[in-house]
Protein backbone atom coordinates (compact mmCIF):
# COMPACT_ATOMS: atom_id res chain seq x y z
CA UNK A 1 -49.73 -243.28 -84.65
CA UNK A 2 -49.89 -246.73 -83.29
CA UNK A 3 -46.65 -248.56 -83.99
CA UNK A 4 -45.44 -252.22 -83.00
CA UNK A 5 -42.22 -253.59 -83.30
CA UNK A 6 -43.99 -257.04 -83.86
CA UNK A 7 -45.09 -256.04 -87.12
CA UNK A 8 -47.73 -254.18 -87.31
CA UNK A 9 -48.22 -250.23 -87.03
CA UNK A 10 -51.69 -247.84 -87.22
CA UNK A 11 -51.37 -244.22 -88.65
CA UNK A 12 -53.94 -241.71 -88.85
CA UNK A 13 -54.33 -240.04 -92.07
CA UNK A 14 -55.92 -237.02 -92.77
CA UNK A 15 -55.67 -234.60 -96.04
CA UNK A 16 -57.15 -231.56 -96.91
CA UNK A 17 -57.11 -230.88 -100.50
CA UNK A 18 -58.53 -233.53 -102.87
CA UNK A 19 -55.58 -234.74 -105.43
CA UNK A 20 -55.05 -237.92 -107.10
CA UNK A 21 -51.63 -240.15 -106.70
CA UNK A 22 -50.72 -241.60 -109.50
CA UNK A 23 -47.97 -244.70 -109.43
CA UNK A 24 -48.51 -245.58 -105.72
CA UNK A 25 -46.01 -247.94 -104.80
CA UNK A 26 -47.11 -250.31 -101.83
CA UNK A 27 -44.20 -252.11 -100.08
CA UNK A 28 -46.60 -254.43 -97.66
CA UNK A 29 -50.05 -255.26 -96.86
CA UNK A 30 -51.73 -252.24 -96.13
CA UNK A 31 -55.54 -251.63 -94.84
CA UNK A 32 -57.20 -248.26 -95.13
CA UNK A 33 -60.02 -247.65 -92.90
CA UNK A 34 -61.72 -244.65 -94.48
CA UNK A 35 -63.85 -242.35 -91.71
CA UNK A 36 -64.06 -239.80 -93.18
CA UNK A 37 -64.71 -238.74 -97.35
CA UNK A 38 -64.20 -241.47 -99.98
CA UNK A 39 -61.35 -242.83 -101.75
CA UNK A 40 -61.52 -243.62 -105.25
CA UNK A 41 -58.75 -245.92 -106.45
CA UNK A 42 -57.61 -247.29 -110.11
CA UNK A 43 -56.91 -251.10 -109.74
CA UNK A 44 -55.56 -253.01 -113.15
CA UNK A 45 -57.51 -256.09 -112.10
CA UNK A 46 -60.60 -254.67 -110.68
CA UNK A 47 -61.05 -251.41 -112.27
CA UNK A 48 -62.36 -248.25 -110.81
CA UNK A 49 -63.75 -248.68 -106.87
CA UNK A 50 -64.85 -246.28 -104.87
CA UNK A 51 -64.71 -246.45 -101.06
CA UNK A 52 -66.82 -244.33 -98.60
CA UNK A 53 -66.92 -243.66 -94.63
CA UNK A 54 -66.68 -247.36 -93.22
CA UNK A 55 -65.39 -249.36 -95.87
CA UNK A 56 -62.27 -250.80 -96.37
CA UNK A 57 -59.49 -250.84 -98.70
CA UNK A 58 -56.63 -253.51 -99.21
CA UNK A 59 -53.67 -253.22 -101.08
CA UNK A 60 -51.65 -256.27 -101.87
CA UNK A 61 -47.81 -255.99 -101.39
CA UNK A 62 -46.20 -254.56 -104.45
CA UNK A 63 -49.37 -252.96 -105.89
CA UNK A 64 -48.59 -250.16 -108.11
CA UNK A 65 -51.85 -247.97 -108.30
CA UNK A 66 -53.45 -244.49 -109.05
CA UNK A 67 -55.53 -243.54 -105.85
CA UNK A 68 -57.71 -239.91 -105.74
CA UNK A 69 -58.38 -238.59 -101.83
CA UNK A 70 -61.47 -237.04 -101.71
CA UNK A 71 -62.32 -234.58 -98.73
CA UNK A 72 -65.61 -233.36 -97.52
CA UNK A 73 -66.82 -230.09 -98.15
CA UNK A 74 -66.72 -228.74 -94.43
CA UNK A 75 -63.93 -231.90 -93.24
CA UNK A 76 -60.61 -233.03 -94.37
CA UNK A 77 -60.30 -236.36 -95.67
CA UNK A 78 -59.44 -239.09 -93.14
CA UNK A 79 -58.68 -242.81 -92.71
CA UNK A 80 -56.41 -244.74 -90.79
CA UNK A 81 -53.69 -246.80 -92.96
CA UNK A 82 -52.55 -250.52 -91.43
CA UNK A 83 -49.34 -251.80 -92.32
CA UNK A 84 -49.13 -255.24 -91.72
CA UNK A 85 -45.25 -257.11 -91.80
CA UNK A 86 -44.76 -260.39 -94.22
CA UNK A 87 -44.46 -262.09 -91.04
CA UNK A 88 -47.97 -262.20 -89.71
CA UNK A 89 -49.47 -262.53 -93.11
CA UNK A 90 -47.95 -265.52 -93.42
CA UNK A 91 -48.71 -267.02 -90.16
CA UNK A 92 -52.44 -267.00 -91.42
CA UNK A 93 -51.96 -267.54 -95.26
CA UNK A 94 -49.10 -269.77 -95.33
CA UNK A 95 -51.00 -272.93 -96.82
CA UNK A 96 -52.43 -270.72 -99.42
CA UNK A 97 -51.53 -270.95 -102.80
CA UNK A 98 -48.94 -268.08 -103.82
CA UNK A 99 -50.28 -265.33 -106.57
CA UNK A 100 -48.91 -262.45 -106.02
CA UNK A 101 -51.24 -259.04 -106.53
CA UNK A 102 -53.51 -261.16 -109.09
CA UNK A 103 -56.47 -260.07 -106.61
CA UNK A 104 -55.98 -257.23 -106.89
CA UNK A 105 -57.31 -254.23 -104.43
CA UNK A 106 -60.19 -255.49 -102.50
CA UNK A 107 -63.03 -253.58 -101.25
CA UNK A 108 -64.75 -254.87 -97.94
CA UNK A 109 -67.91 -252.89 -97.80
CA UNK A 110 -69.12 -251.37 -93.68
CA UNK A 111 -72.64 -252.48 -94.59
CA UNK A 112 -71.69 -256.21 -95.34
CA UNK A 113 -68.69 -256.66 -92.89
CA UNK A 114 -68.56 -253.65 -90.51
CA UNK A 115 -64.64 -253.22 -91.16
CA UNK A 116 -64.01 -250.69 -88.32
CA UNK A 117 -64.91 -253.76 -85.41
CA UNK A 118 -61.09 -255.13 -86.77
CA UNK A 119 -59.97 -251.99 -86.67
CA UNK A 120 -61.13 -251.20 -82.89
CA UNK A 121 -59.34 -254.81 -81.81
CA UNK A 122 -55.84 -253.72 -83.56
CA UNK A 123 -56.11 -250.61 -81.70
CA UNK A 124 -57.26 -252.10 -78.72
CA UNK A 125 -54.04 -255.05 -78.78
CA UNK A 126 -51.65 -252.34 -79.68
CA UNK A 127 -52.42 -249.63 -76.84
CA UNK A 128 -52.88 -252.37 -73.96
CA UNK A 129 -48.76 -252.53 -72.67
CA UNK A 130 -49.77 -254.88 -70.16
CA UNK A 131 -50.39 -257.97 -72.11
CA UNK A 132 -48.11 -260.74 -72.21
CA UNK A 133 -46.14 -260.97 -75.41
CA UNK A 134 -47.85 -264.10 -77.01
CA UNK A 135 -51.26 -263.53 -76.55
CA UNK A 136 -50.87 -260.12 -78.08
CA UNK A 137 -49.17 -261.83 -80.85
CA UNK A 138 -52.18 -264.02 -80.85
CA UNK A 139 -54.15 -261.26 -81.14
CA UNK A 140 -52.44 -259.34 -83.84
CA UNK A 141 -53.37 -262.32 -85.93
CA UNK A 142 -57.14 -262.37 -84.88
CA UNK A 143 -57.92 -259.56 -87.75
CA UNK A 144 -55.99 -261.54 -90.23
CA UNK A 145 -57.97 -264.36 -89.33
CA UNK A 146 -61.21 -262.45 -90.04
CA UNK A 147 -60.12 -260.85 -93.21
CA UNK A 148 -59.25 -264.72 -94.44
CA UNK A 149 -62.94 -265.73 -92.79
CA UNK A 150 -65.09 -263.07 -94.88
CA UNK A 151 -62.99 -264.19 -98.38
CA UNK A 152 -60.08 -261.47 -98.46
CA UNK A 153 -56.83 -263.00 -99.96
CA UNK A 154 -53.74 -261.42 -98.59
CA UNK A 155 -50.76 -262.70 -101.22
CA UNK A 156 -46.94 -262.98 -100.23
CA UNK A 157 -44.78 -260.35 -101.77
CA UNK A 158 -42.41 -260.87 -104.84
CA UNK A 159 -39.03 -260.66 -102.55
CA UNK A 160 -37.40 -261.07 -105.43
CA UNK A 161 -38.48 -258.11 -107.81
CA UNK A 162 -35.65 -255.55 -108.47
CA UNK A 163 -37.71 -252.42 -107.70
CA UNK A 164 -38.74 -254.05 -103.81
CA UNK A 165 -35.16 -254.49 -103.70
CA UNK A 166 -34.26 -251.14 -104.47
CA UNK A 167 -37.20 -249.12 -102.84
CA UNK A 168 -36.44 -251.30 -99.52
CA UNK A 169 -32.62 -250.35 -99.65
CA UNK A 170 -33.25 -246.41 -99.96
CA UNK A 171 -35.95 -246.20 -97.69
CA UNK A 172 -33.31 -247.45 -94.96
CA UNK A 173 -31.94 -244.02 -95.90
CA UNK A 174 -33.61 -241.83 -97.71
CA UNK A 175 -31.32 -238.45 -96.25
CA UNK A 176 -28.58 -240.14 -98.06
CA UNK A 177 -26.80 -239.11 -101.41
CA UNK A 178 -27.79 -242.34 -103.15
CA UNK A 179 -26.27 -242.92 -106.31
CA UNK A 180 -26.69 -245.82 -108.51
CA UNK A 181 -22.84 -246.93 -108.11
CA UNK A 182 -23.93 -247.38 -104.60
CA UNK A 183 -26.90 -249.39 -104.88
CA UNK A 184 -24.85 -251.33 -107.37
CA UNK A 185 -22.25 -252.06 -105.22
CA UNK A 186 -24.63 -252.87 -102.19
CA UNK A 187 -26.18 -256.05 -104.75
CA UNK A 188 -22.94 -257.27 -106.07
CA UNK A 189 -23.37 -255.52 -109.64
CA UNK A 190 -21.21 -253.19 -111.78
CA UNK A 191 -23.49 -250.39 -112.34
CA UNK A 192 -24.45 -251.19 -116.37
CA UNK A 193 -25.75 -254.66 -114.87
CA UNK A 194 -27.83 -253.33 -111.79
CA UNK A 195 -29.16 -251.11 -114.35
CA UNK A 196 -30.19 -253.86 -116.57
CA UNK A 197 -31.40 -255.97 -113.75
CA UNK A 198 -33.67 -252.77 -112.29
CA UNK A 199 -34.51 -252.16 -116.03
CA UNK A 200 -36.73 -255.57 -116.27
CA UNK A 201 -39.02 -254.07 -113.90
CA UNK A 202 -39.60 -250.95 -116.08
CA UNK A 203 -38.16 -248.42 -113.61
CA UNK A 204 -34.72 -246.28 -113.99
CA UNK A 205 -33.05 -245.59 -111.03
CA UNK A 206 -33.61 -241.93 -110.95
CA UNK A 207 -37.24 -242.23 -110.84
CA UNK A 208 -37.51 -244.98 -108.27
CA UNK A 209 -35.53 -242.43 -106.14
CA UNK A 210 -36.98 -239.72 -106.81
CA UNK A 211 -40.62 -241.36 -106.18
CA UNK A 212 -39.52 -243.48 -103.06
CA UNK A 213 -38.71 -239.87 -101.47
CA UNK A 214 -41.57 -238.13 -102.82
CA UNK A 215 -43.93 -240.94 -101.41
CA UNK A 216 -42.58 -241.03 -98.15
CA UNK A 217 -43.29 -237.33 -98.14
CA UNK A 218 -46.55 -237.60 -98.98
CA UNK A 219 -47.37 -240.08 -96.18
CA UNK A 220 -45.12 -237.97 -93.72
CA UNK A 221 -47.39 -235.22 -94.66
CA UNK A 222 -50.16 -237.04 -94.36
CA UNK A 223 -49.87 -238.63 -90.83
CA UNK A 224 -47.00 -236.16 -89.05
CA UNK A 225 -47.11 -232.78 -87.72
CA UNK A 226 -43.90 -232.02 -88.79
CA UNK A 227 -42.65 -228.99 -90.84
CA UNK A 228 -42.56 -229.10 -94.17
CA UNK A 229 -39.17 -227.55 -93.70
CA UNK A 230 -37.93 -231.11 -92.03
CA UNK A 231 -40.32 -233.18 -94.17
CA UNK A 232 -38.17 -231.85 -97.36
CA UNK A 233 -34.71 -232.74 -95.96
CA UNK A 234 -35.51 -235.99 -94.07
CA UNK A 235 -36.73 -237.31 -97.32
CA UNK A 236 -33.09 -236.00 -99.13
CA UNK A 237 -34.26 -232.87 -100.64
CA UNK A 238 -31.95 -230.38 -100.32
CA UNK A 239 -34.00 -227.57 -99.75
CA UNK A 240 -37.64 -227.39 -98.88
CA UNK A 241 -38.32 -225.11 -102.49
CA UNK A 242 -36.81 -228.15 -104.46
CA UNK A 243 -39.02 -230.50 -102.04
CA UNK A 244 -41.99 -228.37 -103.11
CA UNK A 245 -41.05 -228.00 -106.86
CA UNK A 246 -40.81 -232.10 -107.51
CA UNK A 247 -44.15 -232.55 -105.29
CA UNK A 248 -46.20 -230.26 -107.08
CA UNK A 249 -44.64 -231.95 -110.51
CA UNK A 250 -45.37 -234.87 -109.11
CA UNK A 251 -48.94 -234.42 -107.93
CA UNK A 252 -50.09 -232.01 -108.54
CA UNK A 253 -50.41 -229.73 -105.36
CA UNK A 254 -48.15 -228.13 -102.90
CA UNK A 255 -46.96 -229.95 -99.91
CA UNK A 256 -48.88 -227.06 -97.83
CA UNK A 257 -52.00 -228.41 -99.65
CA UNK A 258 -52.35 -231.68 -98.01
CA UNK A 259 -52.61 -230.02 -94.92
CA UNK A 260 -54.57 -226.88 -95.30
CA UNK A 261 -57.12 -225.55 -97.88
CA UNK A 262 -55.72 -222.28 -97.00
CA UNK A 263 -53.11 -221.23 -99.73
C-alpha cells in the first residue's frame, strides 16, 4: 500500500476466487489498474465493459455498481485501486461543467493509452520522501492532467446526498455500535426525519450499515494481510462467524475465499 496524506493513496489488490459484487458503493474517484485477469463491471450508463491486463477502470464518486473479479486459471486476480481525494480532482477539473456520475465508468484501453505509464509516475511521486512538498503536489496532479488530456471526465461528488453523508460518518467508525438515534443526532434530526431524509436516497439505515462494513471488509480482505479474525471485528462484527455469515449472504463466498482457492 502506497498512502499519502495529500490525497491520494495506491493499494494492491489481489483475489483469488472469482465472485461478483453487487451494489458497490464508491465514495471518491477511484482508478483500477488491472495486471492481472479481467474485470467485468455493470455500468447504468454504459452497460456491460469488460477490462483485461493493462486497461483501466474509473469510477466516478458516488457510483453505485455491480463489478465480477475474474482470476486466472493458474493466478489470482490482481490490480492496483487509486483513490484520489475531491481536492486534487478539482484542482484539474474545476472549470468543468458539474454532472455528477452521468459518464459513467470509463474504460481507458492499454493498447490506445498505455494506462500503467500514470500508474508508474503515482508510484514513483509517492515512494520518493525526498521531494519538496509542492512539486510532489505538482506531480500528484500530472496523472490527472493526462486522464483530462486523453478525454476522461472526472465529476465532483454530490456532497450533499444523504447516503455520502451517512456512509462518510460510519466509516469514521465502523467498530462502533451505530444506531440510527446516533446518526440522527450527529445531523441535527429526530430519528423519524433522518429516516425520511436517508429514505430519498432509497437506502434504510440498516442496510447502509450493514453494507458500509461489509465493503470495507471486502477491500480489507482484498489489499491486507490481516486475519480474518480482526478483519470481522474492526469492521463491527461481533464475532468472526457472524462476519462470515453476512459476507457469504452478501456475496456470495466466504471471506477465506478471496484469499485462497483452498477451502
Amino acid at each position: 500500500m502506497l498512502p499519502d496524506d495529500s490525497g491520494l493513496s495506491i493499494h494492491l489488490i489481489t483475489q483469488a476466487t472469482r465472485a461478483t459484487f453487487t451494489d458497490m458503493y464508491f465514495h471518491q474517484t477511484f482508478l483500477s489498474f488491472i495486471h492481472k485477469g479481467t474485470k467485468k463491471v455493470i455500468c447504468p450508463h454504459n452497460g456491460e465493459l469488460v477490462g483485461s491486463e493493462g486497461d483501466l477502470f474509473i469510477f466516478p464518486p458516488g457510483s453505485i455498481i455491480s463489478l465480477e473479479n475474474r482470476p486466472l486459471v493458474d493466478a489470482d486476480y490482481q490490480a492496483d485501486g487509486v483513490s484520489i481525494a475531491n481536492a486534487l480532482i478539482d484542482a484539474v477539473y474545476a472549470d468543468q461543467p458539474v454532472t455528477p456520475a452521468a459518464t459513467g465508468i470509463q474504460l481507458v484501453r492499454r493498447e490506445e493509452h498505455k494506462p500503467e505509464d500514470v500508474l508508474a509516475l503515482m508510484k514513483e511521486t509517492l515512494a520518493n520522501t525526498s521531494l519538496p512538498e509542492a512539486l510532489r503536489q505538482h506531480r500528484l496532479l500530472e496523472p490527472l492532467i493526462w486522464l483530462r488530456h486523453i478525454g476522461v471526465h472526472l465529476s465532483k461528488p454530490d456532497t450533499d446526498n444523504p447516503l455520502s453523508k451517512v456512509r462518510s460518518l460510519i466509516e469514521t467508525d465502523l467498530s462502533y455500535a451505530w444506531r440510527a438515534t446516533d446518526v440522527a443526532s450527529h445531523f441535527a434530526m429526530s430519528e423519524a426525519t433522518f429516516r425520511r431524509w436517508l429514505a430519498k436516497s432509497g437506502h434504510g439505515f440498516a442496510k447502509v450499515l450493514l453494507h458500509t462494513r461489509l465493503e470495507k471488509g471486502l477491500a480489507l480482505l482484498q489489499s491486507t494481510h490481516e486475519p480474518i479474525s480482526n478483519v470481522a471485528l474492526d469492521c463491527g462484527f461481533n464475532t468472526p462467524s457472524h462476519f462470515s455469515e453476512a459476507f457469504k449472504k452478501r456475496f456470495g463466498i466466504r471471506p477465506k475465499e478471496i484469499r485462497s482457492r483452498e477451502v
